[in-house]
PDB file of N, CA and C in Angstrom:
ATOM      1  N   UNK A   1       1.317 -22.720  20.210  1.00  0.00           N
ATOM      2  CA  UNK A   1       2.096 -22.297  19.064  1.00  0.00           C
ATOM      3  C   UNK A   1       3.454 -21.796  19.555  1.00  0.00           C
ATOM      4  N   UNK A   2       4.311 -22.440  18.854  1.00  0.00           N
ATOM      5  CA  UNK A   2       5.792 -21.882  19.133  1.00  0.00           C
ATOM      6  C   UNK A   2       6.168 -20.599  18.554  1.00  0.00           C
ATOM      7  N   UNK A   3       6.537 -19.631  19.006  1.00  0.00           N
ATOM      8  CA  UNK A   3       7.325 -18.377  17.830  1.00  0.00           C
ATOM      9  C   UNK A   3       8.641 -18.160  18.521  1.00  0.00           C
ATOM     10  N   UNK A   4       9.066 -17.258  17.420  1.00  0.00           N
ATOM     11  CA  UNK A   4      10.264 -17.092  17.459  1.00  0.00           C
ATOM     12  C   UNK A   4      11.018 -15.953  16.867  1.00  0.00           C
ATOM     13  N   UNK A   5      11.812 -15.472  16.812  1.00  0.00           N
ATOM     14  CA  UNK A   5      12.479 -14.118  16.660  1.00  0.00           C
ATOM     15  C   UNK A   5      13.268 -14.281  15.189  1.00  0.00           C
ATOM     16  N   UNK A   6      12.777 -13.732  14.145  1.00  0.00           N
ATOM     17  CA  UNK A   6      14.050 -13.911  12.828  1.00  0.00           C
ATOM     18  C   UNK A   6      14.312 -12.465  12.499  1.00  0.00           C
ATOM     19  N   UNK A   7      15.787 -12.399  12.590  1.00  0.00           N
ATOM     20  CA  UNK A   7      16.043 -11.199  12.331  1.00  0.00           C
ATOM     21  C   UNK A   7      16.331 -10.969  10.135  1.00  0.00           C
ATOM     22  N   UNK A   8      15.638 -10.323  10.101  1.00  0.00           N
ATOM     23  CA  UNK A   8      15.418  -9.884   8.641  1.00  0.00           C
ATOM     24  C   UNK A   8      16.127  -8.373   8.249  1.00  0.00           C
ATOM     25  N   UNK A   9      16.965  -8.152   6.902  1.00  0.00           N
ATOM     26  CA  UNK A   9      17.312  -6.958   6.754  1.00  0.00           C
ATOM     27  C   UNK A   9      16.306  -6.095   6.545  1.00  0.00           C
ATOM     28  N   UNK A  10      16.428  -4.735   6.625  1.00  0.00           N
ATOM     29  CA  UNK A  10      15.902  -4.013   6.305  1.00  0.00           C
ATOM     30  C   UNK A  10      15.227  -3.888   5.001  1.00  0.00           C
ATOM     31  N   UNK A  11      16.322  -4.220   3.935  1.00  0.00           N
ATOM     32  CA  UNK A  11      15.629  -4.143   2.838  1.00  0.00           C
ATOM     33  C   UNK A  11      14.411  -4.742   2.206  1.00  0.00           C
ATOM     34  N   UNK A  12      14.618  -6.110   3.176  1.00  0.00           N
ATOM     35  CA  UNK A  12      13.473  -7.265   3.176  1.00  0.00           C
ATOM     36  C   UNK A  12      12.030  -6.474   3.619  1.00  0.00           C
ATOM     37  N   UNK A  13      12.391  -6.412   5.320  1.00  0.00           N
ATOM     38  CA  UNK A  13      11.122  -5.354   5.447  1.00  0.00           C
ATOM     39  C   UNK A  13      10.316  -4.645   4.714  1.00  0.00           C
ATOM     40  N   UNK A  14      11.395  -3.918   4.277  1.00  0.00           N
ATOM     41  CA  UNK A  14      10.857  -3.145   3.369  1.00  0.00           C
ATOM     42  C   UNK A  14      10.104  -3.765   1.712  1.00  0.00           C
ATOM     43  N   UNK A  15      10.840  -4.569   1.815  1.00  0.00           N
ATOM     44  CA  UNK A  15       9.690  -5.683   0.243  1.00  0.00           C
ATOM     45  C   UNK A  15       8.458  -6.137   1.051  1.00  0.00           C
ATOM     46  N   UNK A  16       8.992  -6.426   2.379  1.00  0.00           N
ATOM     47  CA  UNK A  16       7.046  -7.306   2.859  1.00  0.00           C
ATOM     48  C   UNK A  16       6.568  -6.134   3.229  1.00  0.00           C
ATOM     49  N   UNK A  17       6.474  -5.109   3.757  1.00  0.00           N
ATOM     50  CA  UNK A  17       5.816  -4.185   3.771  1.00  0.00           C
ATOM     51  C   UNK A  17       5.192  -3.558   2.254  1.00  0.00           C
ATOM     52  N   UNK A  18       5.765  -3.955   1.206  1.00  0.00           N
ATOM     53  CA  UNK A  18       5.182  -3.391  -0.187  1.00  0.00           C
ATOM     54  C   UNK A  18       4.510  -4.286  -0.400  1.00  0.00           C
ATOM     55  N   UNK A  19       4.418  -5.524   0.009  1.00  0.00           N
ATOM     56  CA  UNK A  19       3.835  -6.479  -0.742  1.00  0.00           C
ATOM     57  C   UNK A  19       2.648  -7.037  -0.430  1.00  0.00           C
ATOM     58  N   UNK A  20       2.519  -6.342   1.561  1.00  0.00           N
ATOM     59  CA  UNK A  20       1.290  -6.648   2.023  1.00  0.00           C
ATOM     60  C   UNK A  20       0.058  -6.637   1.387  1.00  0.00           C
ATOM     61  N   UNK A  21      -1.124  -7.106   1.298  1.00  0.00           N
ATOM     62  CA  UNK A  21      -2.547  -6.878   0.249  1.00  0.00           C
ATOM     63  C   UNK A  21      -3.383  -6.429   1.150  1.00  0.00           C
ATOM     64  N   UNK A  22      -3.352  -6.256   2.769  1.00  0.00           N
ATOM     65  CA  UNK A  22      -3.699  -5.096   3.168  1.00  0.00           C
ATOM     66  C   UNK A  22      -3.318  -4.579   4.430  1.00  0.00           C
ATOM     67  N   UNK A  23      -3.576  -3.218   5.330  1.00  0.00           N
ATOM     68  CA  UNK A  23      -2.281  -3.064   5.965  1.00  0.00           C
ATOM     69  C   UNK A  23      -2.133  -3.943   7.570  1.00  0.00           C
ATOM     70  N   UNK A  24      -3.435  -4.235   7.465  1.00  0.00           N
ATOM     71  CA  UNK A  24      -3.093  -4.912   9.118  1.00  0.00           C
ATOM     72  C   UNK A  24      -2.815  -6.669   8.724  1.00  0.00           C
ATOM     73  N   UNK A  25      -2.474  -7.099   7.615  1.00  0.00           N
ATOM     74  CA  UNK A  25      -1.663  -8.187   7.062  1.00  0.00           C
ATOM     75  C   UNK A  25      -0.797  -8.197   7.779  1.00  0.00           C
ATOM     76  N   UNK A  26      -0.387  -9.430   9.197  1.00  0.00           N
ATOM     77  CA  UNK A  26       0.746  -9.887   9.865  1.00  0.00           C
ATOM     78  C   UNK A  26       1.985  -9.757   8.502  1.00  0.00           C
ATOM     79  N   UNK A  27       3.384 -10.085   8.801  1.00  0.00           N
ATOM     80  CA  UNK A  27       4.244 -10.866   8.569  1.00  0.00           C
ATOM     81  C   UNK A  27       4.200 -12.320   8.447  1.00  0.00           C
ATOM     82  N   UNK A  28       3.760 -12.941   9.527  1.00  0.00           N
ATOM     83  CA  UNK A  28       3.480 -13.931   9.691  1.00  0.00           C
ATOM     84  C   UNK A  28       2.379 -14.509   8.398  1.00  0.00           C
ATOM     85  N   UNK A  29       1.712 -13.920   8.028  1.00  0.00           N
ATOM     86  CA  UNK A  29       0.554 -14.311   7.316  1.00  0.00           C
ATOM     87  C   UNK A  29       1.114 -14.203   6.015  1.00  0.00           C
ATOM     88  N   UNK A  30       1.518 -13.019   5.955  1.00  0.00           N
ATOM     89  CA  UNK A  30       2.264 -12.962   4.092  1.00  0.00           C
ATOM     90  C   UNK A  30       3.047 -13.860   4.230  1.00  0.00           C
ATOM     91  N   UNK A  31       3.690 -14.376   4.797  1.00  0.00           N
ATOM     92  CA  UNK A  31       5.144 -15.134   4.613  1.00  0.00           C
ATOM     93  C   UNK A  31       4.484 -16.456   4.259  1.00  0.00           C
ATOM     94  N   UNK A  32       2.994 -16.762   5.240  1.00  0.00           N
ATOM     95  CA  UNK A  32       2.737 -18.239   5.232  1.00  0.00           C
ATOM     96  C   UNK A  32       2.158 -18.559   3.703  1.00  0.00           C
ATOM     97  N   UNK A  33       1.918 -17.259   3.692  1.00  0.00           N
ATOM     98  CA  UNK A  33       1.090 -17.009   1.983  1.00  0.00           C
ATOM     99  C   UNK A  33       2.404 -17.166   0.717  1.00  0.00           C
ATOM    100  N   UNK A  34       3.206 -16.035   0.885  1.00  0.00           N
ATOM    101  CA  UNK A  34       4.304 -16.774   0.198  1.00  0.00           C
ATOM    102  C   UNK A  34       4.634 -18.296   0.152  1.00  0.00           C
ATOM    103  N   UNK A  35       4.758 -18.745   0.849  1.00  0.00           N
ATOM    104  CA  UNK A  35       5.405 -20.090   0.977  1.00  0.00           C
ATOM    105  C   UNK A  35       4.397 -21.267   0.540  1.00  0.00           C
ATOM    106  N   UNK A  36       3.200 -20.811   0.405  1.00  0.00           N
ATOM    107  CA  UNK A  36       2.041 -21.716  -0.048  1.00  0.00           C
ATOM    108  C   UNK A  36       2.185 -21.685  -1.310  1.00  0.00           C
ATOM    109  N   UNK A  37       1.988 -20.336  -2.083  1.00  0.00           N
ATOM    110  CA  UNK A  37       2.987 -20.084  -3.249  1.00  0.00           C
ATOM    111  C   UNK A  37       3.252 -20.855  -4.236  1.00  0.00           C
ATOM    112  N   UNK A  38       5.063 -20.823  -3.387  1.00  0.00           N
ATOM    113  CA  UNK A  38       5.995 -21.579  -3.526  1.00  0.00           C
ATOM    114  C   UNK A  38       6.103 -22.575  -3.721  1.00  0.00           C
ATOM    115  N   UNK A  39       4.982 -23.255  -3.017  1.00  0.00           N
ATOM    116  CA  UNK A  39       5.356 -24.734  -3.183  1.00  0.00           C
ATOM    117  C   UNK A  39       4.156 -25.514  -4.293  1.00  0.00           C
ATOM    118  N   UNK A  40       3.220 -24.571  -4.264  1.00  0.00           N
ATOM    119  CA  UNK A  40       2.478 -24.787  -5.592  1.00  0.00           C
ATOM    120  C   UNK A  40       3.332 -24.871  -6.625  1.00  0.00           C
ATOM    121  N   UNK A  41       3.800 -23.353  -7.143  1.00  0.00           N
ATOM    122  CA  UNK A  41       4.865 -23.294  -8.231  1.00  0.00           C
ATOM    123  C   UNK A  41       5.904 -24.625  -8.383  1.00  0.00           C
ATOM    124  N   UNK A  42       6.409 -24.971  -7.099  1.00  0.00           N
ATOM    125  CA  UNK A  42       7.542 -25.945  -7.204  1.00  0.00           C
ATOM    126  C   UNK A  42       6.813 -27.148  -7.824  1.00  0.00           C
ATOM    127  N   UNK A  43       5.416 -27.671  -6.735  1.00  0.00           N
ATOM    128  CA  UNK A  43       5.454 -28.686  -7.445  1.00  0.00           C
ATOM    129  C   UNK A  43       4.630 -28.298  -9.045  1.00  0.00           C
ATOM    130  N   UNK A  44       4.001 -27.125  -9.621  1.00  0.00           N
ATOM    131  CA  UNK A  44       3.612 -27.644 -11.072  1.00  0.00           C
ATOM    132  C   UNK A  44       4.834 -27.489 -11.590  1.00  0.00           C
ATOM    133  N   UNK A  45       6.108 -27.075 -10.866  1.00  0.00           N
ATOM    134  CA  UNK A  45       7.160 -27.257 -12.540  1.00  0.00           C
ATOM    135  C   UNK A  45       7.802 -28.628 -12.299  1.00  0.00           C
ATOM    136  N   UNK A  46       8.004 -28.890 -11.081  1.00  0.00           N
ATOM    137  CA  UNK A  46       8.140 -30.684 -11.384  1.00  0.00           C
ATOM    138  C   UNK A  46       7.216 -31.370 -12.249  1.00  0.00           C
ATOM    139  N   UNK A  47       5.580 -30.836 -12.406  1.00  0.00           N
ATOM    140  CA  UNK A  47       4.620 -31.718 -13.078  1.00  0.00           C
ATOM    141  C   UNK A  47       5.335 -31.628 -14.285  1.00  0.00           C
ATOM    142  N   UNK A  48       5.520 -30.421 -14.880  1.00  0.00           N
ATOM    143  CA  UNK A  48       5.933 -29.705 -16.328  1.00  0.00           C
ATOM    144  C   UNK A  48       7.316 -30.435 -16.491  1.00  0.00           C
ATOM    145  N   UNK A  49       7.924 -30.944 -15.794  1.00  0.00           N
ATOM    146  CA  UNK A  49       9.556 -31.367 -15.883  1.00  0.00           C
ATOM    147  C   UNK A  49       9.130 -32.786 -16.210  1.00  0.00           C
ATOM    148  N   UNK A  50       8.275 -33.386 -15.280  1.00  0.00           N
ATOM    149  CA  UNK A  50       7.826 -35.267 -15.758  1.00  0.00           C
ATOM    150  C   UNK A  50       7.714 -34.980 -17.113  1.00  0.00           C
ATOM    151  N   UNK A  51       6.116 -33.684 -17.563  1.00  0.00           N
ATOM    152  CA  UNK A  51       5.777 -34.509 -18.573  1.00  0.00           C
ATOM    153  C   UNK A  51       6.457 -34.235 -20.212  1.00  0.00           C
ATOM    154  N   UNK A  52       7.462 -32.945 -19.933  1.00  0.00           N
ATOM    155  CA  UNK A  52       8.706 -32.876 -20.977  1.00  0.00           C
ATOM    156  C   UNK A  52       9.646 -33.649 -20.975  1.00  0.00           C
ATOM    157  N   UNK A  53      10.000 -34.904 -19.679  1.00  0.00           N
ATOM    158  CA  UNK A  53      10.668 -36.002 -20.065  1.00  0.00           C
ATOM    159  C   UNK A  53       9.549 -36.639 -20.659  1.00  0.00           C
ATOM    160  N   UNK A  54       9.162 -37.126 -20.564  1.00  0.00           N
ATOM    161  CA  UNK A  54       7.908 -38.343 -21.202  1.00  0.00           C
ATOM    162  C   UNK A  54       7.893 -37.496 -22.808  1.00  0.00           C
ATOM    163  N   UNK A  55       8.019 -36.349 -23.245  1.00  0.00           N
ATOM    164  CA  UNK A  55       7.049 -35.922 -24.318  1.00  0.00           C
ATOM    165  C   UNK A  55       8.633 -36.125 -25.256  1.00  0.00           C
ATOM    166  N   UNK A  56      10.015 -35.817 -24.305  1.00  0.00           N
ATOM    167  CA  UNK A  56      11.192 -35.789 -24.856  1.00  0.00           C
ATOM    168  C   UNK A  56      11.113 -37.590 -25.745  1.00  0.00           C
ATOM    169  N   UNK A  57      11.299 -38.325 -24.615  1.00  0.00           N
ATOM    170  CA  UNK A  57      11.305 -39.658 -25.238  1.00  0.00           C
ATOM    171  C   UNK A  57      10.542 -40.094 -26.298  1.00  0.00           C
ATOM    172  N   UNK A  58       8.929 -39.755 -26.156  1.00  0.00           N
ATOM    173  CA  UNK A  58       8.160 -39.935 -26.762  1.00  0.00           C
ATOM    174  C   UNK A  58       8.645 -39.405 -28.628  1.00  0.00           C
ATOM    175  N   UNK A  59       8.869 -37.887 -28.790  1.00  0.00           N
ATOM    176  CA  UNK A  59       9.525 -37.498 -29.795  1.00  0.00           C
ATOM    177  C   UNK A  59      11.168 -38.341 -30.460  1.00  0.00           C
ATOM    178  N   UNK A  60      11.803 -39.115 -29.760  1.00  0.00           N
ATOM    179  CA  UNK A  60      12.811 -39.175 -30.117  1.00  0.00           C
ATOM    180  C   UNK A  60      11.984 -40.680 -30.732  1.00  0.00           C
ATOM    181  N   UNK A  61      11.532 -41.464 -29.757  1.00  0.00           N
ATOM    182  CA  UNK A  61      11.004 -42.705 -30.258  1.00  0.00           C
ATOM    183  C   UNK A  61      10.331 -41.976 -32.034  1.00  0.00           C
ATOM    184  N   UNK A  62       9.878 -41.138 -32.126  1.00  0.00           N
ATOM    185  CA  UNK A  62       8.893 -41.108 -33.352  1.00  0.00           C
ATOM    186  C   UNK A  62       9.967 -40.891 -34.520  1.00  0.00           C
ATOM    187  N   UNK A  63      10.911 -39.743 -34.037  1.00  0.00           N
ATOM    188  CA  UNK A  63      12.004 -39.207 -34.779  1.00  0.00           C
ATOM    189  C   UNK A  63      13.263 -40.792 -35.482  1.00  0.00           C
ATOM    190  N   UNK A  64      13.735 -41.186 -34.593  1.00  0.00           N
ATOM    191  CA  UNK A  64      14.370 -42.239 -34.807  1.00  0.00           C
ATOM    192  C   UNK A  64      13.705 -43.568 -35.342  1.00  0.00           C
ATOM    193  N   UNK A  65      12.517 -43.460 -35.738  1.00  0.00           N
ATOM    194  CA  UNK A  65      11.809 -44.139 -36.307  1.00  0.00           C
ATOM    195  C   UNK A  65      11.888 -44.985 -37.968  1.00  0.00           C
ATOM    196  N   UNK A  66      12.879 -45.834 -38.262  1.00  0.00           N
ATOM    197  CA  UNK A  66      13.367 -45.910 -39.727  1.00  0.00           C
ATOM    198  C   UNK A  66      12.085 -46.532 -40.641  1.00  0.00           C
ATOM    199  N   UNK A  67      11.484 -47.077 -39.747  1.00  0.00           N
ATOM    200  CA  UNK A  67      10.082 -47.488 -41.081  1.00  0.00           C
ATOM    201  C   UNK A  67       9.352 -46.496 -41.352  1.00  0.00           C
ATOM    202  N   UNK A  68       9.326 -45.488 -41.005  1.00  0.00           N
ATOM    203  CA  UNK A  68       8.997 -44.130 -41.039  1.00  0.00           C
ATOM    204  C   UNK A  68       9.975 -43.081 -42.362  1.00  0.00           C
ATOM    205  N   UNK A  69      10.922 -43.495 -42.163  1.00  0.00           N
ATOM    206  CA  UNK A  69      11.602 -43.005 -42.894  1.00  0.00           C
ATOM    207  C   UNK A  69      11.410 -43.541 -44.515  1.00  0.00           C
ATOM    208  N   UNK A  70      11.171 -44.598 -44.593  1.00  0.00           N
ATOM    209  CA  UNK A  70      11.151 -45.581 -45.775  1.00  0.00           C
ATOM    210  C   UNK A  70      10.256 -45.270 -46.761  1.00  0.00           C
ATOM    211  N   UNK A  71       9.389 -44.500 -46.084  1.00  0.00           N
ATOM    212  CA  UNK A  71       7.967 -43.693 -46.771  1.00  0.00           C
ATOM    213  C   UNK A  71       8.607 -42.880 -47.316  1.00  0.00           C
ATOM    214  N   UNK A  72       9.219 -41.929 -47.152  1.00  0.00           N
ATOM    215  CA  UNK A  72      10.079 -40.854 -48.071  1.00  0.00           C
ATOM    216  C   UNK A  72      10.934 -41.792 -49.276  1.00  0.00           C
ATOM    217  N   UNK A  73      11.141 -42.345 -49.388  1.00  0.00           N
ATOM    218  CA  UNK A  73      12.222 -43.059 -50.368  1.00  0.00           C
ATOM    219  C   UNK A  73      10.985 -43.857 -51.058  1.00  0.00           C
ATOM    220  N   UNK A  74       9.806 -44.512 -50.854  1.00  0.00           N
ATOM    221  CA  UNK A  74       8.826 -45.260 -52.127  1.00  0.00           C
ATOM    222  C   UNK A  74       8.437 -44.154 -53.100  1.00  0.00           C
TER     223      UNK A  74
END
């Protein structure tokens, strides 16, 4: 395993130290935990971004629909 030195502000510290879930929780471990996270979150809002394009089109196809419209006017 490679490591390596990142220098972090203080203030940071001080958030991963609040945020640990318990106290002999590395850095290393919260961070990897954060970032697992992260990339969950990222990809369900890409899922949520596909399927509000698809649901966008889908609505406009129904909306712009003139034989649809024709029913209001018989």
């Amino acid at each position: 395993m490679i490591q390596s030195t990142v220098l972090l502000d203080k203030k940071i510290i001080g958030m991963l130290k609040k945020t640990k879930e318990y106290p002999k929780q590395t850095y290393n471990e919260l961070i990897e935990k954060m970032i697992s996270i992260f990339v969950k979150v990222k990809q369900s809002n890409q899922y949520d971004e596909f399927l509000h394009k698809i649901q966008q089109e889908k609505m406009k196809e129904l909306w712009d629909n003139k034989e649809e419209g024709a029913w209001e006017d018989a």
